[in-house]
PDB file of N, CA and C in Angstrom:
ATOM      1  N   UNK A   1      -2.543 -10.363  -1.854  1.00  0.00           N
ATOM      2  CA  UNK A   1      -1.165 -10.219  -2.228  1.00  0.00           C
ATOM      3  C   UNK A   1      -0.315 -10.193  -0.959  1.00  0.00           C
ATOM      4  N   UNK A   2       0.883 -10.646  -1.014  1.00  0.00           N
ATOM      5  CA  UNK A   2       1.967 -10.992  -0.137  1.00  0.00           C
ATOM      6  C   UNK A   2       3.036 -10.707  -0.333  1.00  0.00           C
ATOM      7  N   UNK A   3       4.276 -10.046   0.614  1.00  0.00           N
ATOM      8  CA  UNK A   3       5.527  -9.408   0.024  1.00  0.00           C
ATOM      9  C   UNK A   3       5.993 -10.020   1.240  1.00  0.00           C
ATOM     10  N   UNK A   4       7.482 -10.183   1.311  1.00  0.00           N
ATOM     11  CA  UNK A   4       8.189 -10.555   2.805  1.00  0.00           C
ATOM     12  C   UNK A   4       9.231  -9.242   2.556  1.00  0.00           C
ATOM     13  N   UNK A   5       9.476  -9.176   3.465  1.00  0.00           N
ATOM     14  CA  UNK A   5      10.716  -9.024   4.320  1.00  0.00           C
ATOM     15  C   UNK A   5      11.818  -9.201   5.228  1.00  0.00           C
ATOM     16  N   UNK A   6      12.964  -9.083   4.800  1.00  0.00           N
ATOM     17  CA  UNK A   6      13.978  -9.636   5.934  1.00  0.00           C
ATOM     18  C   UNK A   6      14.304  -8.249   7.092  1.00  0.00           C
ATOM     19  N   UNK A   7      14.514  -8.805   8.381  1.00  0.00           N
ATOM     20  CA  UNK A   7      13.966  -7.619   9.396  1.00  0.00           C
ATOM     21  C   UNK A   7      15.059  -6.540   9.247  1.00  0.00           C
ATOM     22  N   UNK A   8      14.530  -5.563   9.204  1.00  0.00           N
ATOM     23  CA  UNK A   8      15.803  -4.168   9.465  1.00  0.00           C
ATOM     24  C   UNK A   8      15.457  -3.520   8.037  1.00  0.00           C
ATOM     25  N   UNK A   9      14.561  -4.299   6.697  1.00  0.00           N
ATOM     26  CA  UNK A   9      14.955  -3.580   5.615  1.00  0.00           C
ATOM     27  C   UNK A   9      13.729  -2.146   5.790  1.00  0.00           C
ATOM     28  N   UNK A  10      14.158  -1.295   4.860  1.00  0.00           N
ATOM     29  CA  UNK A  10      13.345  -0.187   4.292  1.00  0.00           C
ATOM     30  C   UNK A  10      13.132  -0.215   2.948  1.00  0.00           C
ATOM     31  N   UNK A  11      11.589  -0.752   2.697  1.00  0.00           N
ATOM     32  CA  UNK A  11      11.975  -0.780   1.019  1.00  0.00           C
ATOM     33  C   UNK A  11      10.606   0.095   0.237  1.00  0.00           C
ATOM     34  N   UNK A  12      10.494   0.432  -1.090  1.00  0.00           N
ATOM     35  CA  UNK A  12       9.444   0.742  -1.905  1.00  0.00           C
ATOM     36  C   UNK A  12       8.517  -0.401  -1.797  1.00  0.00           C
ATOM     37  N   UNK A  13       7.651   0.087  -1.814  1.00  0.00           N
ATOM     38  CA  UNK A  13       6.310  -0.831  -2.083  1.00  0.00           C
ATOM     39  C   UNK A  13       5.547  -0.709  -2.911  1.00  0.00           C
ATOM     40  N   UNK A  14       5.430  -0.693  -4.555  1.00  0.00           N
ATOM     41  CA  UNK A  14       4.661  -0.354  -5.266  1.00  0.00           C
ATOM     42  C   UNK A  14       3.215  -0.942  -5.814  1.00  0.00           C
ATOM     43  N   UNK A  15       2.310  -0.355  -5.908  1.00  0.00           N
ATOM     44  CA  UNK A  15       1.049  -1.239  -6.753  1.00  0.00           C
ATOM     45  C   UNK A  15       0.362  -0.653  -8.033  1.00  0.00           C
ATOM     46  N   UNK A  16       0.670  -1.373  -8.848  1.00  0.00           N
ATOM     47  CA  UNK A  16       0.027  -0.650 -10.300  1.00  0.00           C
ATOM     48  C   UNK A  16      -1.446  -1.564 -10.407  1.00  0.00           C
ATOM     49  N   UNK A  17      -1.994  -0.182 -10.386  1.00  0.00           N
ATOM     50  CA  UNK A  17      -3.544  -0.222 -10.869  1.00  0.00           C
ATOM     51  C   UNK A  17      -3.749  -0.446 -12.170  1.00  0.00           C
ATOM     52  N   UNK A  18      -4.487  -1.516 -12.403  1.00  0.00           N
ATOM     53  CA  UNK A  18      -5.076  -1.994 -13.580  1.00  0.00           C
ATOM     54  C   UNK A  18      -6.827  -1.607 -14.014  1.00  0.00           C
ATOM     55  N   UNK A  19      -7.242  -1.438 -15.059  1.00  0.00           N
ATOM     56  CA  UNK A  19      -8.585  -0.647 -15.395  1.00  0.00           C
ATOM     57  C   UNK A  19      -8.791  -1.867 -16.333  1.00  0.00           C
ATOM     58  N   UNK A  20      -9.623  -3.080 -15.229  1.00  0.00           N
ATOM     59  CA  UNK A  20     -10.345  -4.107 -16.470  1.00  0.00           C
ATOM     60  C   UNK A  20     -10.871  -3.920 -17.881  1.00  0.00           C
ATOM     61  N   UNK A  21     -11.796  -2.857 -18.070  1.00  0.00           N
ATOM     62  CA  UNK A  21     -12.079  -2.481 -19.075  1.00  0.00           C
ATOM     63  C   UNK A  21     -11.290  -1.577 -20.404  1.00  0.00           C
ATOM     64  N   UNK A  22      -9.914  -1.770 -19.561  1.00  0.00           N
ATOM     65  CA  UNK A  22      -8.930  -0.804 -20.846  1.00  0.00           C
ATOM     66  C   UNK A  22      -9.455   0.568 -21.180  1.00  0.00           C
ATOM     67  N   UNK A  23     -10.009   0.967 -20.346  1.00  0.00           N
ATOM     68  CA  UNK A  23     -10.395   2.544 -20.558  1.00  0.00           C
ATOM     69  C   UNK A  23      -9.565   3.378 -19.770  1.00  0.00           C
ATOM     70  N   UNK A  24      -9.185   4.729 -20.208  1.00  0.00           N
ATOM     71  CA  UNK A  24      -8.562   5.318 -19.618  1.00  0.00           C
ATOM     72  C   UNK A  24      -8.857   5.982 -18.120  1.00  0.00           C
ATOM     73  N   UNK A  25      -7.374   6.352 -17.411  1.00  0.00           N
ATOM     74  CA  UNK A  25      -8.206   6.601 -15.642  1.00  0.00           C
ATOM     75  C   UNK A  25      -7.300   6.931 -15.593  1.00  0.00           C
ATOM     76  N   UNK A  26      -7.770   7.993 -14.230  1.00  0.00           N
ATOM     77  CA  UNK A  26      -6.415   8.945 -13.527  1.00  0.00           C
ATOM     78  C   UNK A  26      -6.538   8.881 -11.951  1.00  0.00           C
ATOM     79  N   UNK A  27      -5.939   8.377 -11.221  1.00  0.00           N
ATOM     80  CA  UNK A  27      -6.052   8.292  -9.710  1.00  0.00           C
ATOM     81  C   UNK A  27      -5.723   9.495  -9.707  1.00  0.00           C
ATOM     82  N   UNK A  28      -6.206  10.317  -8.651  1.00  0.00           N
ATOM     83  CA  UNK A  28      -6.843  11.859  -8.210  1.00  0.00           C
ATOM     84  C   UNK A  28      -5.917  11.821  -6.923  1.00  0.00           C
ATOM     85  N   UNK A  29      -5.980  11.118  -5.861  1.00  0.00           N
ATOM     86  CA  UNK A  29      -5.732  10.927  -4.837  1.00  0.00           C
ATOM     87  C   UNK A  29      -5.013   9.162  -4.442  1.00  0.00           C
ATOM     88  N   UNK A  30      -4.176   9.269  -3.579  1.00  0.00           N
ATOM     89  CA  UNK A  30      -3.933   8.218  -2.697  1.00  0.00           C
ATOM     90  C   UNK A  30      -3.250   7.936  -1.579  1.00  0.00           C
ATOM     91  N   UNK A  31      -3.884   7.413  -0.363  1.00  0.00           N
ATOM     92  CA  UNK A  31      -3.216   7.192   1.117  1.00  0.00           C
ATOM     93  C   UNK A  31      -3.032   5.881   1.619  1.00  0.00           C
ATOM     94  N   UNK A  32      -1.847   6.187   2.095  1.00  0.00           N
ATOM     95  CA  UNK A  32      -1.628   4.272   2.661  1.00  0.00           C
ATOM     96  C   UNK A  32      -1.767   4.772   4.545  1.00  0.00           C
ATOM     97  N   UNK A  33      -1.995   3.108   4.668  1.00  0.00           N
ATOM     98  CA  UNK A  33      -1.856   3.324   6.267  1.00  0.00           C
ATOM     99  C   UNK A  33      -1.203   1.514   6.207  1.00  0.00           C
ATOM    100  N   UNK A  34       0.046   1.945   7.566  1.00  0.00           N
ATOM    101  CA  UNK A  34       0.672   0.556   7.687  1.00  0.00           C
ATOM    102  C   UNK A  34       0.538  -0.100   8.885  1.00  0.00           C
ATOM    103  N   UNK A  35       0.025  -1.091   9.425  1.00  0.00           N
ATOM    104  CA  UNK A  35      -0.540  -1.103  10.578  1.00  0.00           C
ATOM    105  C   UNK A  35      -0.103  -2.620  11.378  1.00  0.00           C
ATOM    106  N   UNK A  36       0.092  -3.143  12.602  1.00  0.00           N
ATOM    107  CA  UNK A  36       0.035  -4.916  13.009  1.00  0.00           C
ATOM    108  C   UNK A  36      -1.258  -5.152  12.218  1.00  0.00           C
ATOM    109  N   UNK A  37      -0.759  -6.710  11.872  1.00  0.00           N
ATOM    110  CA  UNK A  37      -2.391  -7.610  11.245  1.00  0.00           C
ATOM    111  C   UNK A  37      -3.027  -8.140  12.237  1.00  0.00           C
ATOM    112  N   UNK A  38      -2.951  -8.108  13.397  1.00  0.00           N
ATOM    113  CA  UNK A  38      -3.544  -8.146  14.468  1.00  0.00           C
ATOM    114  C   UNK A  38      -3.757  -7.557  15.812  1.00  0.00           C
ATOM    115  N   UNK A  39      -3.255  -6.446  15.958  1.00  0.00           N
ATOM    116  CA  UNK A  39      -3.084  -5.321  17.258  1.00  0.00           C
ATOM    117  C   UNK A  39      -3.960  -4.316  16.038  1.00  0.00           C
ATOM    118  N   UNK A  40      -3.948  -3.688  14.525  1.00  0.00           N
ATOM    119  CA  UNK A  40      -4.040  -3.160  14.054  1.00  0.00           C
ATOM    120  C   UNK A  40      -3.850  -1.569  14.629  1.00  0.00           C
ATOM    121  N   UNK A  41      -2.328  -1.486  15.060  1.00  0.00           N
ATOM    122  CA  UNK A  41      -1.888   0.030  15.199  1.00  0.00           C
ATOM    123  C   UNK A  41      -1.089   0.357  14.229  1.00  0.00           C
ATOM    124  N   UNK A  42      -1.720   1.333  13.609  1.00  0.00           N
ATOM    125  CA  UNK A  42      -1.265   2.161  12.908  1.00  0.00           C
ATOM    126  C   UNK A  42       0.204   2.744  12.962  1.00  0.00           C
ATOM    127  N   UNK A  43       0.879   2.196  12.445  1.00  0.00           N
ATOM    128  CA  UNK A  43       2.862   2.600  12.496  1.00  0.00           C
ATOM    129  C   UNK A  43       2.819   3.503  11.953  1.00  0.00           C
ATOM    130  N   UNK A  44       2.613   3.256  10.302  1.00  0.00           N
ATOM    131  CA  UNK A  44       2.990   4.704   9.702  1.00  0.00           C
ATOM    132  C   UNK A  44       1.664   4.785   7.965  1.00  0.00           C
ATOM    133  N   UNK A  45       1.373   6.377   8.470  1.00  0.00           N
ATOM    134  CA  UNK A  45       0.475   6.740   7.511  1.00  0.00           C
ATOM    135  C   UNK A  45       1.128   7.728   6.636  1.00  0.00           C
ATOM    136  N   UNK A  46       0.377   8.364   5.313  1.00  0.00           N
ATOM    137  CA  UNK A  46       0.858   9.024   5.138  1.00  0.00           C
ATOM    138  C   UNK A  46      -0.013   9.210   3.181  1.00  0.00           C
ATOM    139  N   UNK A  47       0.806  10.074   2.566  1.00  0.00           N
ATOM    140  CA  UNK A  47      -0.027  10.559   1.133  1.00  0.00           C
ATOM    141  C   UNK A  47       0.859   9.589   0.463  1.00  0.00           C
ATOM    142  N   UNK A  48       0.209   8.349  -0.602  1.00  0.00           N
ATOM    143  CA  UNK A  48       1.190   7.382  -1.378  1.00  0.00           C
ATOM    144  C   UNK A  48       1.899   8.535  -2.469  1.00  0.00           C
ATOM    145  N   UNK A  49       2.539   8.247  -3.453  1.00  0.00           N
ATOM    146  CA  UNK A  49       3.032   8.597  -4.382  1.00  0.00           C
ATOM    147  C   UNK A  49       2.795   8.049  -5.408  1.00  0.00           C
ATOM    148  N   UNK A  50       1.551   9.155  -6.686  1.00  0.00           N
ATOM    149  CA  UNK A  50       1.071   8.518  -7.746  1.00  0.00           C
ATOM    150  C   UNK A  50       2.267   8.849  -9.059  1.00  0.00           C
ATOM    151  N   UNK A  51       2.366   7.625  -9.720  1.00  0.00           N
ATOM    152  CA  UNK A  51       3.280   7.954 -10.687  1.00  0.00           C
ATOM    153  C   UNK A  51       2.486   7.365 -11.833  1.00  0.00           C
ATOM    154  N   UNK A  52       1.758   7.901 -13.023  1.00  0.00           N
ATOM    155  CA  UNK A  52       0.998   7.491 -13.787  1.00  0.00           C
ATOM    156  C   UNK A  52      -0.098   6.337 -13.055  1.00  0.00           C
ATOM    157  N   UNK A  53       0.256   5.103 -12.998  1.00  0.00           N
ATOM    158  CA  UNK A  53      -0.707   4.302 -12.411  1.00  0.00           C
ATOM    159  C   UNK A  53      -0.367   3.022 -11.436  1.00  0.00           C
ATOM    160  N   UNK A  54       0.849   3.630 -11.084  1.00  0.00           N
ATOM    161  CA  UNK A  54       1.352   2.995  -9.915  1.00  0.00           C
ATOM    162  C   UNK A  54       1.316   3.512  -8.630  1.00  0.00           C
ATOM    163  N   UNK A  55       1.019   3.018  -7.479  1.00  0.00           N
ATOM    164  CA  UNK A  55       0.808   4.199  -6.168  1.00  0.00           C
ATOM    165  C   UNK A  55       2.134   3.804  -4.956  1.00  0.00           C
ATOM    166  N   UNK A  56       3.217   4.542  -4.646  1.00  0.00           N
ATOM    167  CA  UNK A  56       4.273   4.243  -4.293  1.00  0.00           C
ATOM    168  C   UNK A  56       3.755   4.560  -2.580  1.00  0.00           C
ATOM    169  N   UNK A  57       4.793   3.669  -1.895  1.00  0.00           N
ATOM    170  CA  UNK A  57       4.971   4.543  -0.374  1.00  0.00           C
ATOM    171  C   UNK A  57       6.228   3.651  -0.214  1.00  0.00           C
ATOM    172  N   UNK A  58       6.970   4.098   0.756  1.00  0.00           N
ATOM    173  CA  UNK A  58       8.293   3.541   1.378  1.00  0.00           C
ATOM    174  C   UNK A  58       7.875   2.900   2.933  1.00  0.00           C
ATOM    175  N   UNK A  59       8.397   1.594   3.196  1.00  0.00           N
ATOM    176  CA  UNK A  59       7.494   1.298   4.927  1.00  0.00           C
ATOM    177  C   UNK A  59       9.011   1.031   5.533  1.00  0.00           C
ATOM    178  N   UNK A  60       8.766   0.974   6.950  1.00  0.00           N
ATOM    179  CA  UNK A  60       9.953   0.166   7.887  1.00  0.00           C
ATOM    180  C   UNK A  60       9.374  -0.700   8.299  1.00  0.00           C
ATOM    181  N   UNK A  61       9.288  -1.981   8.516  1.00  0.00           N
ATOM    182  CA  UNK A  61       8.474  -2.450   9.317  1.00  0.00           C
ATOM    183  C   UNK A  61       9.350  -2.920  10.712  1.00  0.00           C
ATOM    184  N   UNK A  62       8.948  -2.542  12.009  1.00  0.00           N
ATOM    185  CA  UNK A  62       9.891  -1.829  13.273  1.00  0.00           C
ATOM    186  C   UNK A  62      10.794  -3.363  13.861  1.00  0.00           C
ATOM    187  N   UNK A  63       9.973  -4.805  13.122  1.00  0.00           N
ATOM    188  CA  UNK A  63      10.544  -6.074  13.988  1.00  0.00           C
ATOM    189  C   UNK A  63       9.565  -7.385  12.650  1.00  0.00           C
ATOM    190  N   UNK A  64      10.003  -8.549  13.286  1.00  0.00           N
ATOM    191  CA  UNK A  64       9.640  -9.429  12.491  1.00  0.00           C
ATOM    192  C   UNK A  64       8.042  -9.705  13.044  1.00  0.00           C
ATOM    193  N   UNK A  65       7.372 -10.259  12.135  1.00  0.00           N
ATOM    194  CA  UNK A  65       5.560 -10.129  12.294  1.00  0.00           C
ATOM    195  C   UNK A  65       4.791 -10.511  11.392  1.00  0.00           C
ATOM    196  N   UNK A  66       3.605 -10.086  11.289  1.00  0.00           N
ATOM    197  CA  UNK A  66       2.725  -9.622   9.820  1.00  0.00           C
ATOM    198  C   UNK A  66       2.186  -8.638  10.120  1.00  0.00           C
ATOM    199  N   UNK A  67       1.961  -8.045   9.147  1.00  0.00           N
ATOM    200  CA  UNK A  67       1.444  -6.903   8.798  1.00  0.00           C
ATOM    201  C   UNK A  67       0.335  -6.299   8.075  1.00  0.00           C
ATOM    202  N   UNK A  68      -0.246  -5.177   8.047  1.00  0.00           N
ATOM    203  CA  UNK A  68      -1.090  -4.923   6.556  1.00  0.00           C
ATOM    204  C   UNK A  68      -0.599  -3.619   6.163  1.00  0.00           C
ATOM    205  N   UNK A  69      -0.532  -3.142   4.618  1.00  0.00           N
ATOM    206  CA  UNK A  69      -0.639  -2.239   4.026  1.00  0.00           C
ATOM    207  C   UNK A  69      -1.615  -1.668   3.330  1.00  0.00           C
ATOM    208  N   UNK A  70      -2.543  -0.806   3.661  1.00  0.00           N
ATOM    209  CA  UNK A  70      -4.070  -0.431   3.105  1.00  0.00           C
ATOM    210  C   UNK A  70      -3.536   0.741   1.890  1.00  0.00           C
ATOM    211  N   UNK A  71      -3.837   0.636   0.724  1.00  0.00           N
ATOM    212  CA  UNK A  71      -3.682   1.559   0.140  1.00  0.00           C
ATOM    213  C   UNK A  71      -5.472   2.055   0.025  1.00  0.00           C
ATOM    214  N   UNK A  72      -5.671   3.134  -0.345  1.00  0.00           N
ATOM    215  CA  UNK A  72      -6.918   4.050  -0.009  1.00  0.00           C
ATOM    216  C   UNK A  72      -6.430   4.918  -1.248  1.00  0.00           C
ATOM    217  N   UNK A  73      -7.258   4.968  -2.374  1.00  0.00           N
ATOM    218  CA  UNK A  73      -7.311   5.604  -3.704  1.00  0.00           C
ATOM    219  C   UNK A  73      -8.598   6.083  -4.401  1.00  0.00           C
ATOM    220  N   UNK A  74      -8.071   6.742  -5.070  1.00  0.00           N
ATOM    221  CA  UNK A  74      -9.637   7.742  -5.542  1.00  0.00           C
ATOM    222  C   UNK A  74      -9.494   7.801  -7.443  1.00  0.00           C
ATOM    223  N   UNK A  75     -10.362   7.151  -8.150  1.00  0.00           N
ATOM    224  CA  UNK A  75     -10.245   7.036  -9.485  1.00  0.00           C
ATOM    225  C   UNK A  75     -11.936   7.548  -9.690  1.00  0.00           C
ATOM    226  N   UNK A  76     -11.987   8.639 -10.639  1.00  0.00           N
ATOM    227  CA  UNK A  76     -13.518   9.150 -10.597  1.00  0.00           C
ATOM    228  C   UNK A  76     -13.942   9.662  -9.656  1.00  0.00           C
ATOM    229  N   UNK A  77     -15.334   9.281  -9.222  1.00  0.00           N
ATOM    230  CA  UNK A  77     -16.284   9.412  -8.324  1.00  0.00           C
ATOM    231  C   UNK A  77     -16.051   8.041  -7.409  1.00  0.00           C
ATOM    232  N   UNK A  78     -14.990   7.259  -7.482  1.00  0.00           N
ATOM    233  CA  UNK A  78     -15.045   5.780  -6.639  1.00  0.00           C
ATOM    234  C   UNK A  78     -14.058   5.940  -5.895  1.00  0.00           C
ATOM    235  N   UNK A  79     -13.982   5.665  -4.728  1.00  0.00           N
ATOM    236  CA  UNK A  79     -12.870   5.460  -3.982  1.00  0.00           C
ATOM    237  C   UNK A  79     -12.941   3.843  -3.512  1.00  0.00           C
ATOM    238  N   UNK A  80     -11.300   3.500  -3.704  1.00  0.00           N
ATOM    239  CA  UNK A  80     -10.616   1.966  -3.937  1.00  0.00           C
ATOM    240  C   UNK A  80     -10.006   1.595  -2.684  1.00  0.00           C
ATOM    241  N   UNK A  81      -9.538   0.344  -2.308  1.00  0.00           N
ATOM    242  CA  UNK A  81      -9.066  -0.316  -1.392  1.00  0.00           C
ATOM    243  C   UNK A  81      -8.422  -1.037  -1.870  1.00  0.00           C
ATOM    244  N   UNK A  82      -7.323  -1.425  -1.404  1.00  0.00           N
ATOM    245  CA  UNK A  82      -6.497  -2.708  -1.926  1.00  0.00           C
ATOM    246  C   UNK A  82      -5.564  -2.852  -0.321  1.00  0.00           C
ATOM    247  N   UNK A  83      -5.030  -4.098  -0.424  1.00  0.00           N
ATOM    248  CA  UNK A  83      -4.622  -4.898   0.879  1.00  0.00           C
ATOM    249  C   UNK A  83      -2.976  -5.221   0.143  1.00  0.00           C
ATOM    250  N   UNK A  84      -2.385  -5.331   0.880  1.00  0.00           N
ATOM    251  CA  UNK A  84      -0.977  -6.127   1.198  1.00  0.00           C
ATOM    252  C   UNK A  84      -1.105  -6.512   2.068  1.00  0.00           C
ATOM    253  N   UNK A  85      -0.291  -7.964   2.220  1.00  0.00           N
ATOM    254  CA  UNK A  85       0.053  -8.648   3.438  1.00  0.00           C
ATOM    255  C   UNK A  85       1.414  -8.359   3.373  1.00  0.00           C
ATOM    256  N   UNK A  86       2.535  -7.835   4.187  1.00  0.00           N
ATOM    257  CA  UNK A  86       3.530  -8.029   4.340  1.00  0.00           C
ATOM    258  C   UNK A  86       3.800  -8.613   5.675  1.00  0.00           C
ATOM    259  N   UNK A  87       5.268  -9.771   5.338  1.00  0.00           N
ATOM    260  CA  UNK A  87       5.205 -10.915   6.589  1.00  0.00           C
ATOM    261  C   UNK A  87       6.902 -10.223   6.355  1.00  0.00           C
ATOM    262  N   UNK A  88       7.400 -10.097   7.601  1.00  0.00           N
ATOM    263  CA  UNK A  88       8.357  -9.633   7.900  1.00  0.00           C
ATOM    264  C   UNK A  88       9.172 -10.674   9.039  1.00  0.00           C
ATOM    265  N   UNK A  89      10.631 -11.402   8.245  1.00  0.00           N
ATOM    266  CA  UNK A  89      11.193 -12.544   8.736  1.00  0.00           C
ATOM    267  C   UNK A  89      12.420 -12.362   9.674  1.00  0.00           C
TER     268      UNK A  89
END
């Protein structure tokens, strides 16, 4: 997945978790880390914001680039990964 940005913004970043099997689930936990897609330093970390089954965080991203957004989530006994690319113009 891929999001842009035009440089200077501050925006929500949301990702709703989907449960292939249509069974019910409760994310327990979730952390993002926002980092260069190639220096991979860590800008800004922090606890996402679970809202039923969407996992929120707010980013800056500091100049134009690419980027990654790691979200890090906990459903059960499994802990999840999911990626953003954000390209910042």
């Amino acid at each position: 997945m891929q999001i842009v940005f035009d440089q200077g913004e501050t925006r929500h970043v949301k990702l709703k978790i989907k449960n292939i099997k249509n069974e019910p689930f409760q994310i327990t936990s979730a952390e993002f880390s926002f980092s260069g897609k190639y220096d991979r330093e860590v800008l800004q970390s922090g606890q996402a914001s679970i809202v039923g089954h969407v996992l929120d965080v707010v980013i800056t991203p500091p100049a134009a680039g690419y980027y990654i957004l790691k979200y890090t989530y906990i459903i059960g006994d499994e802990t999840l990964v999911d990626i953003v690319e954000v390209v910042v113009t």
